[in-house]
Protein backbone atom coordinates (compact mmCIF):
# COMPACT_ATOMS: atom_id res chain seq x y z
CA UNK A 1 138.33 114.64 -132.87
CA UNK A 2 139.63 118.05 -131.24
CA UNK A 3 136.64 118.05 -129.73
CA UNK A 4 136.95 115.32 -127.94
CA UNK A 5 141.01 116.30 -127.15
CA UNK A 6 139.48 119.03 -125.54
CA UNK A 7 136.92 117.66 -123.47
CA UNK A 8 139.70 115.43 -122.22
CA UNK A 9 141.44 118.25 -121.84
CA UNK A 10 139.08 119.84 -119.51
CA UNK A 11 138.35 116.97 -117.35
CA UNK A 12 141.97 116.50 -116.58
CA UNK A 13 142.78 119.97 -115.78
CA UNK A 14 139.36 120.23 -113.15
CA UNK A 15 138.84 116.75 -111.09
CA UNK A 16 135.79 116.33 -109.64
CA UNK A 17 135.09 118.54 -107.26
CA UNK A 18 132.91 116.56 -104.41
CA UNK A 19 132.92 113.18 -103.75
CA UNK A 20 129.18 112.98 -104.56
CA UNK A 21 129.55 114.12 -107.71
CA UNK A 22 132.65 111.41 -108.69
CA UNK A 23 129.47 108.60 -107.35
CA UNK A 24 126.81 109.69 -109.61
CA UNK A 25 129.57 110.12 -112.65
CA UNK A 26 130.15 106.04 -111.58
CA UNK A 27 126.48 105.71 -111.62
CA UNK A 28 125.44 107.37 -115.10
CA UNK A 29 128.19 105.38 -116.53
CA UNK A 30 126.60 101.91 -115.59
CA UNK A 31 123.57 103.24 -116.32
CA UNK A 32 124.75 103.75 -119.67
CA UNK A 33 126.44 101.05 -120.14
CA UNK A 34 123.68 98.91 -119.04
CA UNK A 35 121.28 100.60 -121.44
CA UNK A 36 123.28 99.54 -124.12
């Protein structure tokens, strides 16, 4: 559970830096989600 605080954590306090980076985060997520 902290773990996971902390991750959140992290992500909130750094954004994405590039926009290219924000479209493959979109991308592995459907990816994911589709392999599900």
């Amino acid at each position: 559970m902290a773990k996971s605080q902390d991750a959140k954590k992290t992500t909130k306090k750094e954004p994405l830096k590039t926009p290219k980076e924000k479209k493959e985060a979109k991308r592995d997520k459907k990816n994911a989600s589709k392999r599900d």
